[in-house]
C-alpha atoms as a PDB file:
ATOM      1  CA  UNK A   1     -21.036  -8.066   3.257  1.00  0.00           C
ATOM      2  CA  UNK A   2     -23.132  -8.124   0.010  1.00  0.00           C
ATOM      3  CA  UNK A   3     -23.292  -6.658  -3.365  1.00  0.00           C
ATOM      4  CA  UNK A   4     -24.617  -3.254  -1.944  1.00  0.00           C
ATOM      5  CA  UNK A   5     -21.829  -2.894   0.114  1.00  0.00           C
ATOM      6  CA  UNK A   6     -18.230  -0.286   0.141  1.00  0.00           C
ATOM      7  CA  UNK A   7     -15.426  -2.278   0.080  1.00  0.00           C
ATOM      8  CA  UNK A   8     -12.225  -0.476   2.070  1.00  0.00           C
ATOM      9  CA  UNK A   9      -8.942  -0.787   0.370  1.00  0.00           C
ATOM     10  CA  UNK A  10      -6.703   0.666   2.877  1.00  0.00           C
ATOM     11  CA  UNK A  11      -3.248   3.107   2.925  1.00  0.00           C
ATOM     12  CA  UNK A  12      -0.584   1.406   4.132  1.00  0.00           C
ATOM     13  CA  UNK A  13       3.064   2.773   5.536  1.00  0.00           C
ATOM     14  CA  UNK A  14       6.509   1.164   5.436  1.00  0.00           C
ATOM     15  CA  UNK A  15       7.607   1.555   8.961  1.00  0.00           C
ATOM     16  CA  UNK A  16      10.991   0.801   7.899  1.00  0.00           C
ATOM     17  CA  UNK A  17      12.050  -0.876   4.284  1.00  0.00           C
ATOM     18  CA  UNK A  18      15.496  -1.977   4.068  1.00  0.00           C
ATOM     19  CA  UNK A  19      17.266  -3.398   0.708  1.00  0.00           C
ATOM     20  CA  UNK A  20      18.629  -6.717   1.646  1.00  0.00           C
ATOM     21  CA  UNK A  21      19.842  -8.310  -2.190  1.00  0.00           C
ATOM     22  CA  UNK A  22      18.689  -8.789  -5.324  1.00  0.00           C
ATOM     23  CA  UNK A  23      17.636 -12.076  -7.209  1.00  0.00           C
ATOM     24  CA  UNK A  24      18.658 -13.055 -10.434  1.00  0.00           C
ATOM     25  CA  UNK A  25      15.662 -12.295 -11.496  1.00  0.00           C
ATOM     26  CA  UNK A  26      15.864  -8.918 -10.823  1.00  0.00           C
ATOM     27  CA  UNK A  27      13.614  -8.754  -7.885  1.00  0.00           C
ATOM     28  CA  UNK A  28      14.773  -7.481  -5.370  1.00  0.00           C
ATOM     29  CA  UNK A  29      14.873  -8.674  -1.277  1.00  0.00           C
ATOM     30  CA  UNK A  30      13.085  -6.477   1.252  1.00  0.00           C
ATOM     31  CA  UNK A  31      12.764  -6.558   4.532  1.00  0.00           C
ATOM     32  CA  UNK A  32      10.487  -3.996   6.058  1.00  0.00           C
ATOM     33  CA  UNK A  33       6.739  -3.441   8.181  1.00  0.00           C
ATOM     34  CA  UNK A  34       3.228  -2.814   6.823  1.00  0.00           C
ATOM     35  CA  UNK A  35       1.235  -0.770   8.616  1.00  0.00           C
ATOM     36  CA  UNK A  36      -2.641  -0.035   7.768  1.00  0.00           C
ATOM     37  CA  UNK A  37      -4.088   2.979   8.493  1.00  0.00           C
ATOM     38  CA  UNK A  38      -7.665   4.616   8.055  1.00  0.00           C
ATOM     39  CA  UNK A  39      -7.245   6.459   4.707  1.00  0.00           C
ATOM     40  CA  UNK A  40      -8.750   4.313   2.142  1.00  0.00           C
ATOM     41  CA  UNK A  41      -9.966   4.106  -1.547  1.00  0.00           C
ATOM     42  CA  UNK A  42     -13.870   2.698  -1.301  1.00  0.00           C
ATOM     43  CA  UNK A  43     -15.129   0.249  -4.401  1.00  0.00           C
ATOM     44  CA  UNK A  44     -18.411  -0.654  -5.309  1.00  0.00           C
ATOM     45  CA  UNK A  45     -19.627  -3.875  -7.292  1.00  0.00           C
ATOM     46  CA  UNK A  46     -22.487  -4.809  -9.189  1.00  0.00           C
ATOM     47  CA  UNK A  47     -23.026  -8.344 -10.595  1.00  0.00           C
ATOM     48  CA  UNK A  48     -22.947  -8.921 -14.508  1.00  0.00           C
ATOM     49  CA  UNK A  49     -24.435 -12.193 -15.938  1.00  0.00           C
ATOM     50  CA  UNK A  50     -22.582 -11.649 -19.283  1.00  0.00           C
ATOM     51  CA  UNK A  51     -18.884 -12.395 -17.779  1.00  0.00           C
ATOM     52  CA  UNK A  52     -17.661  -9.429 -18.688  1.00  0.00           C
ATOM     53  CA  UNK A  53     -15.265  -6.838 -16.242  1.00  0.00           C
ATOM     54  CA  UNK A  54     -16.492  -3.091 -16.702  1.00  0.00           C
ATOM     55  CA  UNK A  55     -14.218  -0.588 -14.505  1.00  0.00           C
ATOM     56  CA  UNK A  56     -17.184   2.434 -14.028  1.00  0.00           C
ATOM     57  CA  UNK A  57     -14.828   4.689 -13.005  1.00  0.00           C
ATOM     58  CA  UNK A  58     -11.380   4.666 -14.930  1.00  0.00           C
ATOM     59  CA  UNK A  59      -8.561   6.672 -13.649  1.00  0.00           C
ATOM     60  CA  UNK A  60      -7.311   9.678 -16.233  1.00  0.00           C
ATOM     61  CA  UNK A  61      -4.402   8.519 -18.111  1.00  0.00           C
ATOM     62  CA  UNK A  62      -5.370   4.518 -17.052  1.00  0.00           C
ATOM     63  CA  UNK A  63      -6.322   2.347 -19.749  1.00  0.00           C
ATOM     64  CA  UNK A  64      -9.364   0.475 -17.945  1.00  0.00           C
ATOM     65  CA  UNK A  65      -7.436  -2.766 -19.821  1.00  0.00           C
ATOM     66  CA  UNK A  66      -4.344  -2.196 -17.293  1.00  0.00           C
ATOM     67  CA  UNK A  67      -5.798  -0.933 -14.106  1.00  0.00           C
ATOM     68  CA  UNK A  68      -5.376  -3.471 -11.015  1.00  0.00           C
ATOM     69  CA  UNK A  69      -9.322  -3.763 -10.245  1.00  0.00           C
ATOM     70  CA  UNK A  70      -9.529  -5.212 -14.230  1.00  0.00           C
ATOM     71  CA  UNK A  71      -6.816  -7.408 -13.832  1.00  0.00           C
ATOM     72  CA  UNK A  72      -7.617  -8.706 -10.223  1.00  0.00           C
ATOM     73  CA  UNK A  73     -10.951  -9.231 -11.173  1.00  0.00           C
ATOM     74  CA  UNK A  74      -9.816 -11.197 -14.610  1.00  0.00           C
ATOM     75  CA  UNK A  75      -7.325 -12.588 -12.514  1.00  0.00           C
ATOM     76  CA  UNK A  76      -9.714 -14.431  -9.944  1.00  0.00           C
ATOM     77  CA  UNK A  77     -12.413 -15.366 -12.870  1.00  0.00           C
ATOM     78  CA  UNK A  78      -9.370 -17.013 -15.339  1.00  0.00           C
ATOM     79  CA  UNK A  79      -7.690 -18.844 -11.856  1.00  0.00           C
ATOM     80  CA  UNK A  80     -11.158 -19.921 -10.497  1.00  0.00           C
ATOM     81  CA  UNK A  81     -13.161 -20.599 -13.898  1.00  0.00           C
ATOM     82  CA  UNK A  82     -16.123 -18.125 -12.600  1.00  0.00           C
ATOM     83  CA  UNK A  83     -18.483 -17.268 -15.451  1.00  0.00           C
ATOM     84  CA  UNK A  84     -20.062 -14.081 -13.574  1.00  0.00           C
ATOM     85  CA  UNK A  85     -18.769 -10.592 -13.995  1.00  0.00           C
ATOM     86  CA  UNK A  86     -19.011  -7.521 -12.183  1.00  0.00           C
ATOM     87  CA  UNK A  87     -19.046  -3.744 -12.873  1.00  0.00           C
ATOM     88  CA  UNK A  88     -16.466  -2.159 -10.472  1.00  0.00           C
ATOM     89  CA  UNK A  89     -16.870   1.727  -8.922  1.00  0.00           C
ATOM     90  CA  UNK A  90     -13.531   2.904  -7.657  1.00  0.00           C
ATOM     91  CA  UNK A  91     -13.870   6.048  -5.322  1.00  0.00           C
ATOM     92  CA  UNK A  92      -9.952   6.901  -5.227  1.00  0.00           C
ATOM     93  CA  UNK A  93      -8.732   9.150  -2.314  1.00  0.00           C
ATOM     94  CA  UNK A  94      -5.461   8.011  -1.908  1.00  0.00           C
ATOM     95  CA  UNK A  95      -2.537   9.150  -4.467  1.00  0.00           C
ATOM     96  CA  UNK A  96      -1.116   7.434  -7.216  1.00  0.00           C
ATOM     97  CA  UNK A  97       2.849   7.512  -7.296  1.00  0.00           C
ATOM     98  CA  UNK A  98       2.676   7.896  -3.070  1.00  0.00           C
ATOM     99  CA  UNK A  99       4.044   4.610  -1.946  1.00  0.00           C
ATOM    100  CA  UNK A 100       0.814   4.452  -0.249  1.00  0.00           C
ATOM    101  CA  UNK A 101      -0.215   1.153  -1.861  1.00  0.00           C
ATOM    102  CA  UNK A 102      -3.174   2.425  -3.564  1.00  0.00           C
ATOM    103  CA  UNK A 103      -3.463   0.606  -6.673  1.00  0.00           C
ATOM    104  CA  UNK A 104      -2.279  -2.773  -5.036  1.00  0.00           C
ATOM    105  CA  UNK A 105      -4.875  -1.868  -2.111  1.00  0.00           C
ATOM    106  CA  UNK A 106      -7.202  -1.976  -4.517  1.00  0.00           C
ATOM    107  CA  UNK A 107      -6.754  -4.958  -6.455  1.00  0.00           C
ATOM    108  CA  UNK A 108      -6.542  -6.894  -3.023  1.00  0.00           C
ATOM    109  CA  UNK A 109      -9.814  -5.541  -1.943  1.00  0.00           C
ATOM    110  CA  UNK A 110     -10.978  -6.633  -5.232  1.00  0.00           C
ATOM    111  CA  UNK A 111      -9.750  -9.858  -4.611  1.00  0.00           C
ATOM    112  CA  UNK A 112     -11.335 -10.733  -1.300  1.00  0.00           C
ATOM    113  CA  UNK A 113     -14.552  -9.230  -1.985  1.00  0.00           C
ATOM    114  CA  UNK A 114     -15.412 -10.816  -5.771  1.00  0.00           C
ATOM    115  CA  UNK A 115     -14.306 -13.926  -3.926  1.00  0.00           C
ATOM    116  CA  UNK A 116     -16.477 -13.279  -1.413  1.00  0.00           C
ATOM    117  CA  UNK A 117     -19.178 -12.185  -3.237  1.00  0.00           C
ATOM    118  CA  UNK A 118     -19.174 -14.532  -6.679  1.00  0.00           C
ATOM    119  CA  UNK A 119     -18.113 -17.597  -4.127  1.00  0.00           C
ATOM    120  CA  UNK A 120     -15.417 -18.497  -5.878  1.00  0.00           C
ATOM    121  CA  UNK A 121     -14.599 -20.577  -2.759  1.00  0.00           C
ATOM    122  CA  UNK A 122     -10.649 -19.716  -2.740  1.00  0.00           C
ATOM    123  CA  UNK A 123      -8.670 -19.514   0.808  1.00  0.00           C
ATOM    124  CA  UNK A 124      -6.941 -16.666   1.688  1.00  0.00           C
ATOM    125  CA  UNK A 125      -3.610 -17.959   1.489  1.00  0.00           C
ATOM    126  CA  UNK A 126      -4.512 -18.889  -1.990  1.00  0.00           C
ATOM    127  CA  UNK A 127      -5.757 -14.999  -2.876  1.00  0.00           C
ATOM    128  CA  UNK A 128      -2.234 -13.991  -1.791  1.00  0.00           C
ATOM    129  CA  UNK A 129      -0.365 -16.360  -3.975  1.00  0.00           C
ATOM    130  CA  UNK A 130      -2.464 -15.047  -6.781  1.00  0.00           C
ATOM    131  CA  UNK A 131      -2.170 -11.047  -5.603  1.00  0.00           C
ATOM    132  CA  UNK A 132       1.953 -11.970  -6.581  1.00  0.00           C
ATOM    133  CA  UNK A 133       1.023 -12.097  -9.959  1.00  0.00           C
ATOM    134  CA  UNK A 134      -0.439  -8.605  -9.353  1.00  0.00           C
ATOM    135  CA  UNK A 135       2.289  -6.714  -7.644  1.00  0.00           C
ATOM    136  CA  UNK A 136       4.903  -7.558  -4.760  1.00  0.00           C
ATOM    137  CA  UNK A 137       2.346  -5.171  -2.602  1.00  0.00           C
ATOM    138  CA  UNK A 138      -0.725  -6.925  -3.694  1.00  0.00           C
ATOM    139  CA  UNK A 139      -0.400  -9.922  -0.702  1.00  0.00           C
ATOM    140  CA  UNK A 140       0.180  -8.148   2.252  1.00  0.00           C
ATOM    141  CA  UNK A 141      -3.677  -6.394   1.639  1.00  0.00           C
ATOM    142  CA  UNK A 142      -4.871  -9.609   1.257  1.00  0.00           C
ATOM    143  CA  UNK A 143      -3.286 -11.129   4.193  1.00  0.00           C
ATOM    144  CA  UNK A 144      -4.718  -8.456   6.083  1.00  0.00           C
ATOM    145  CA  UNK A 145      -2.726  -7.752   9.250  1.00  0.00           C
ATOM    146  CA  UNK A 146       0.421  -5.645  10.378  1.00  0.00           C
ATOM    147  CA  UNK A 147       3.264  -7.346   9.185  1.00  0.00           C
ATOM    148  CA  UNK A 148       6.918  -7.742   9.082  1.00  0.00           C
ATOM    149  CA  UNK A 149       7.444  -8.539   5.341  1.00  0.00           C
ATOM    150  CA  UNK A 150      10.513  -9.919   3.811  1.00  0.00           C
ATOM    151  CA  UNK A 151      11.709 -11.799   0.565  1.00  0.00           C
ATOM    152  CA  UNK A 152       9.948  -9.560  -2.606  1.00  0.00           C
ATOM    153  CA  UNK A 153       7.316  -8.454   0.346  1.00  0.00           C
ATOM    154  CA  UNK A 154       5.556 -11.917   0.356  1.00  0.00           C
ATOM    155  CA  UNK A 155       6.485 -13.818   3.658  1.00  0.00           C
ATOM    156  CA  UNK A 156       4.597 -12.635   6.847  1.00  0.00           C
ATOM    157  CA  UNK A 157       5.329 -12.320  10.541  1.00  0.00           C
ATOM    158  CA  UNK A 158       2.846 -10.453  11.904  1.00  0.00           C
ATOM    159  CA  UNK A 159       3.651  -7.907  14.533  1.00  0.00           C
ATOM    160  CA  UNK A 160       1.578  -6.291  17.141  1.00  0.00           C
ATOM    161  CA  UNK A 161       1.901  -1.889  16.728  1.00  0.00           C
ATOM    162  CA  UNK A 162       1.058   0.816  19.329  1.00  0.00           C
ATOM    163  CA  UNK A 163      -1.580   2.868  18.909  1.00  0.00           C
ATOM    164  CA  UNK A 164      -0.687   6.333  16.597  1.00  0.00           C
ATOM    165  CA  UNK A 165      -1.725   9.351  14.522  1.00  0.00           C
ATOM    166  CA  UNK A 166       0.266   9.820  11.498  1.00  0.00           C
ATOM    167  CA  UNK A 167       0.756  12.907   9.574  1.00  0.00           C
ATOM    168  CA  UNK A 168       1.098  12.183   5.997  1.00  0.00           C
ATOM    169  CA  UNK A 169       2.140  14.512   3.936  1.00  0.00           C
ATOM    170  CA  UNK A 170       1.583  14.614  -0.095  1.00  0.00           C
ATOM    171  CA  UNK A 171       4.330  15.993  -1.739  1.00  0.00           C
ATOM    172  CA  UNK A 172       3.302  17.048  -5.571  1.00  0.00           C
ATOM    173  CA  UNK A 173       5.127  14.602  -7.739  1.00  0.00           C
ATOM    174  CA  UNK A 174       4.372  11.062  -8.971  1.00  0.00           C
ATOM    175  CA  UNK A 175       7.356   8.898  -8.246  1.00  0.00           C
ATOM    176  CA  UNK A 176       7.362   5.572 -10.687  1.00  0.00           C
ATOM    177  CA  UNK A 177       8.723   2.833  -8.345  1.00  0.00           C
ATOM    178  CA  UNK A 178      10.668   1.382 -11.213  1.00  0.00           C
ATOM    179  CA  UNK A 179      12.749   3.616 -11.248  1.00  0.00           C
ATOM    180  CA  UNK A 180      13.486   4.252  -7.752  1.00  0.00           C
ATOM    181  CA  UNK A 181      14.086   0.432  -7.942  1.00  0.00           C
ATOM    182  CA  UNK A 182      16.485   0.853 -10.981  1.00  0.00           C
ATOM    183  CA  UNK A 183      19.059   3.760  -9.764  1.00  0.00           C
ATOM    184  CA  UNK A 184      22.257   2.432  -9.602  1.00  0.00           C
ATOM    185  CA  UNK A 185      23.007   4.243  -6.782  1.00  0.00           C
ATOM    186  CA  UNK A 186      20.507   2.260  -4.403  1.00  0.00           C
ATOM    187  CA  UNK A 187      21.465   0.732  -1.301  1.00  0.00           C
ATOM    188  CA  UNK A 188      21.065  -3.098  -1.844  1.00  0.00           C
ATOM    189  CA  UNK A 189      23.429  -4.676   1.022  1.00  0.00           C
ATOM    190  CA  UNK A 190      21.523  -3.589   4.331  1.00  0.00           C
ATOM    191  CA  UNK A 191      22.132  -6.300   6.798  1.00  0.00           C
ATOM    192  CA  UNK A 192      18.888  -8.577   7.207  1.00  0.00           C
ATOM    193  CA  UNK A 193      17.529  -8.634  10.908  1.00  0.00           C
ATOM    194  CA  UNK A 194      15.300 -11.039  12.538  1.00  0.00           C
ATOM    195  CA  UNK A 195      11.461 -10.370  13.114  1.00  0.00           C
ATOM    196  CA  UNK A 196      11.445 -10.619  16.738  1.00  0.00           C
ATOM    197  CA  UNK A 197      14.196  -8.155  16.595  1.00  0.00           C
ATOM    198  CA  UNK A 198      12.403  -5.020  15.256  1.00  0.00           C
ATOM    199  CA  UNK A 199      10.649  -2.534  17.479  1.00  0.00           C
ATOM    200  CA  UNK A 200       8.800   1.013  16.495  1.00  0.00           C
ATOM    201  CA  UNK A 201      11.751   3.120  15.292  1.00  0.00           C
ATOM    202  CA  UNK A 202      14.406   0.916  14.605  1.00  0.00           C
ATOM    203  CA  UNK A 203      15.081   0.898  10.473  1.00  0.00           C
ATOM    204  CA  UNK A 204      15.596   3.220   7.540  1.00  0.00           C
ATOM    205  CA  UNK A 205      14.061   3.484   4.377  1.00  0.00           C
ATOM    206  CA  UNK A 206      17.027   2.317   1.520  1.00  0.00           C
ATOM    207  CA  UNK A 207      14.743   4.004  -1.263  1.00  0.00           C
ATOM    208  CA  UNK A 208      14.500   7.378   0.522  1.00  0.00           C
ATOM    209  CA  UNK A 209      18.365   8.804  -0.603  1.00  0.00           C
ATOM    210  CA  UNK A 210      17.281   7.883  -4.332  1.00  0.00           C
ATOM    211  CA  UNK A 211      13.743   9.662  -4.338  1.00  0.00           C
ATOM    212  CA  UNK A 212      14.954  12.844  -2.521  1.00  0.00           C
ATOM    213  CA  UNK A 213      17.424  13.280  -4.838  1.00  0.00           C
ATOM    214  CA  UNK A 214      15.686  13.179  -7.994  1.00  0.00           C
ATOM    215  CA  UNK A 215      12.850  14.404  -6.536  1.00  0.00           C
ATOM    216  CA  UNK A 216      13.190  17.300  -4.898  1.00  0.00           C
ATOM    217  CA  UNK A 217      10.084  17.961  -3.209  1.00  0.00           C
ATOM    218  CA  UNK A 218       9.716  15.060  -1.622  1.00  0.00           C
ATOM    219  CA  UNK A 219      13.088  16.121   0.503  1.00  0.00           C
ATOM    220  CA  UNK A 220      11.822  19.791   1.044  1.00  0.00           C
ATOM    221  CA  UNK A 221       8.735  18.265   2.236  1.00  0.00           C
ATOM    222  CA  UNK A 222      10.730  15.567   4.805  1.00  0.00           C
ATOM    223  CA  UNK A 223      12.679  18.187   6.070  1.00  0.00           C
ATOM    224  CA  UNK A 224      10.171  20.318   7.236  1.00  0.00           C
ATOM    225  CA  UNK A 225       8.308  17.463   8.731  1.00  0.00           C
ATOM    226  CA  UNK A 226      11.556  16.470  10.228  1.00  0.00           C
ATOM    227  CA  UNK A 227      11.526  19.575  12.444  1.00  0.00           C
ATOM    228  CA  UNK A 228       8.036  18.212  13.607  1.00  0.00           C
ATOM    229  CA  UNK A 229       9.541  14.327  14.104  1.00  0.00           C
ATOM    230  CA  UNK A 230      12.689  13.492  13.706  1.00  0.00           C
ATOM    231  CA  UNK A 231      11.617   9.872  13.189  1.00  0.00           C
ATOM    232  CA  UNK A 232      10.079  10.954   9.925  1.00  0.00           C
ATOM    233  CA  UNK A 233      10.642   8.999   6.603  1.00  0.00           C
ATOM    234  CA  UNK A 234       9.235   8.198   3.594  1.00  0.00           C
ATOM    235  CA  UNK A 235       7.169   5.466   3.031  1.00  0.00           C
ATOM    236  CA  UNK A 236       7.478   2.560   0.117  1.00  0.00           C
ATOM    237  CA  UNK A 237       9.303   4.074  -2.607  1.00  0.00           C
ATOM    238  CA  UNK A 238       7.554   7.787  -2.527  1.00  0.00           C
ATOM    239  CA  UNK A 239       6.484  10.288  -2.815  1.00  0.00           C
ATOM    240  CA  UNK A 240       4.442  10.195   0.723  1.00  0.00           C
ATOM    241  CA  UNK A 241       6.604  11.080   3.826  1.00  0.00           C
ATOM    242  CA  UNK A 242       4.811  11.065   7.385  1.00  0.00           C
ATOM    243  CA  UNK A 243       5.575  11.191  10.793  1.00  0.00           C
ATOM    244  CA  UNK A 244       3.914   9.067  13.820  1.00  0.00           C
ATOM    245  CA  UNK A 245       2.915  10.777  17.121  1.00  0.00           C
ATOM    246  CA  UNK A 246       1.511   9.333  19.918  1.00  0.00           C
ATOM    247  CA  UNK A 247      -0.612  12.033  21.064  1.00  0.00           C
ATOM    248  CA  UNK A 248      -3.301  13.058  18.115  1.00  0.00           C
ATOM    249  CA  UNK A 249      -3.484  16.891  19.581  1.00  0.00           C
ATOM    250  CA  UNK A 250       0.752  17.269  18.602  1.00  0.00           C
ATOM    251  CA  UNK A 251       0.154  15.553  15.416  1.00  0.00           C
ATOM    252  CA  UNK A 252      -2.809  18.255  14.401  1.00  0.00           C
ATOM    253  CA  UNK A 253      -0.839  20.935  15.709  1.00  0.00           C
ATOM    254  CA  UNK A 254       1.610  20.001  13.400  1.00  0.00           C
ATOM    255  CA  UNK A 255      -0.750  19.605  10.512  1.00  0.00           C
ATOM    256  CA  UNK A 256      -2.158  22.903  11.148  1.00  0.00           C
ATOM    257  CA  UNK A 257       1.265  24.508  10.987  1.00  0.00           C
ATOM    258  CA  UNK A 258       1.988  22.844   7.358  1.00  0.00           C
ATOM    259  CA  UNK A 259       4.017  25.402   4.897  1.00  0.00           C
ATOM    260  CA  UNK A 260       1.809  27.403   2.892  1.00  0.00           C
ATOM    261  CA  UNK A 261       1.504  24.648  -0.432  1.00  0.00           C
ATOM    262  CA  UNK A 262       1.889  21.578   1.555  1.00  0.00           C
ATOM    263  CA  UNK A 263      -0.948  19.177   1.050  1.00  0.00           C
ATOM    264  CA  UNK A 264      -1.269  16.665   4.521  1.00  0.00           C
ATOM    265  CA  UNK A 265      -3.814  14.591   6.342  1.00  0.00           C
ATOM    266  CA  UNK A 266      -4.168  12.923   9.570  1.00  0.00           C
ATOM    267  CA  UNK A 267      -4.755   9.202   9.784  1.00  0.00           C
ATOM    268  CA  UNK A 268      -4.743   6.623  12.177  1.00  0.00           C
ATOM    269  CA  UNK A 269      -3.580   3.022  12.528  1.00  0.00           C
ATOM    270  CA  UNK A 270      -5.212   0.074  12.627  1.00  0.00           C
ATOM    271  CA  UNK A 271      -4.860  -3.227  14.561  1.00  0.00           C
ATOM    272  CA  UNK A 272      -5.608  -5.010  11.210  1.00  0.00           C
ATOM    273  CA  UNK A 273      -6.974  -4.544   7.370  1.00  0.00           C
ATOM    274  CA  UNK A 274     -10.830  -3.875   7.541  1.00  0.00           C
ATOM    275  CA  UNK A 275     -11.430  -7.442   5.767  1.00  0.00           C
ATOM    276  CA  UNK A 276      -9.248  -9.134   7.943  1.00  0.00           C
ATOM    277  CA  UNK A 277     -12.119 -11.596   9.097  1.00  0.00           C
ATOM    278  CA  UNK A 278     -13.968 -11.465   5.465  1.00  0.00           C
ATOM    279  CA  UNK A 279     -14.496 -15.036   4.692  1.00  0.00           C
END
């Protein structure tokens, strides 16, 4: 790939995400899955010679100084001493506030390809250590495959998933994950499990209680998919709920029956991140 290509950042889904303690720190531990699916932002570069980080495209209500493609990018020149910059096109699909991983999708894609493309030389186990400083989200892009994730969402066991067609569904509210994070009322105790013990539908999401109540759409829209799936849940810390289906015709008959203001797509999941082999 080369300077005139799109770069996919990737959806993902939390297949389950339990609460398992919290550091002193304040972090807390998760356990939970990562799966990718084919709903992605796209970004664009275009080499600078001056140094400098431009975001083209700057989200409303986003100072371009704060956005995760401007501090990836900053990120990967300051750790790696590169003297090039870049001007950075962000086509966003996917919704901020959805527990989708956009913004963290992003800055990961950011990371592998102005590594890629500046030759900064750094390994990919090195890009995730960096994406920490980013977000807790930010290393599981780079890694790159379907993933058991536990600690703050930073050590891997990578798990193989069956084929499926989720229905997503984009209930109208942005939920700030800090908060979710912050409610007292959170479950923090859920009893860790081992890797090799999870399977497709085994798991919760902890965060879900929280974000249902003090969101209320976000349960009106997860009970209505419920009656579609019963294995439905919502994924990271909202507002996004979706349901998986192993045959794509039930999953579109679903999304064709969606409540008159529901907003929902279709999507399917991958074997691995697009720039899983990007070197």
């Amino acid at each position: 790939m080369n300077w005139h290509d799109a770069w996919p950042a990737p959806a993902k889904l939390n297949l389950f995400l339990h609460v398992t303690g919290r550091r002193a720190d304040g972090y807390h531990l998760l356990q939970t899955v990562f799966r990718f699916i084919d709903r992605c932002d796209t970004l664009r570069f275009a080499p600078r010679g001056d140094g400098a980080i431009e975001l083209a495209t700057p989200l409303p209500g986003v100072p371009p100084e704060s956005d995760l493609t401007v501090r990836a990018a900053r990120l990967l020149q300051a750790h790696s001493g590169c003297r090039q910059g870049a001007t950075i096109h962000l086509d966003k699909r996917l919704p901020m506030g959805g527990g989708l991983g956009g913004g963290s999708s992003d800055a990961a894609t950011v990371l592998l390809a102005l590594n890629h493309l500046w030759g900064t030389g750094l390994t990919r186990a090195e890009l995730e250590h960096l994406g920490l400083n980013l977000g807790a989200d930010v290393p599981v892009f780079v890694h790159g495959r379907n993933t058991f994730a536990e600690g703050v969402g930073e050590r891997f066991t990578d798990v193989a998933l069956p084929a499926a067609t989720y229905l997503v569904l984009e209930p109208p509210v942005h939920v700030p994950t800090a908060a979710i994070f912050g409610a007292p009322e959170l479950p923090r105790e859920s009893t860790p499990i081992a890797a090799a013990q999870w399977r497709p539908g085994i798991g919760r999401n902890d965060l879900e209680g929280v974000a249902c109540a003090r969101f209320p759409a976000i349960a009106e829209h997860l009970a209505w998919l419920r009656e579609q799936a019963p294995t439905a849940m919502m994924t990271g810390s909202g507002a996004c709920v979706f349901a998986a289906f192993s045959d794509p015709a039930a999953a579109a008959a679903a999304l064709a029956a969606l409540p008159a203001g529901f907003s929902g797509w279709l999507a399917e999941g991958l074997e691995q991140h697009p720039l899983a082999e990007i070197r």
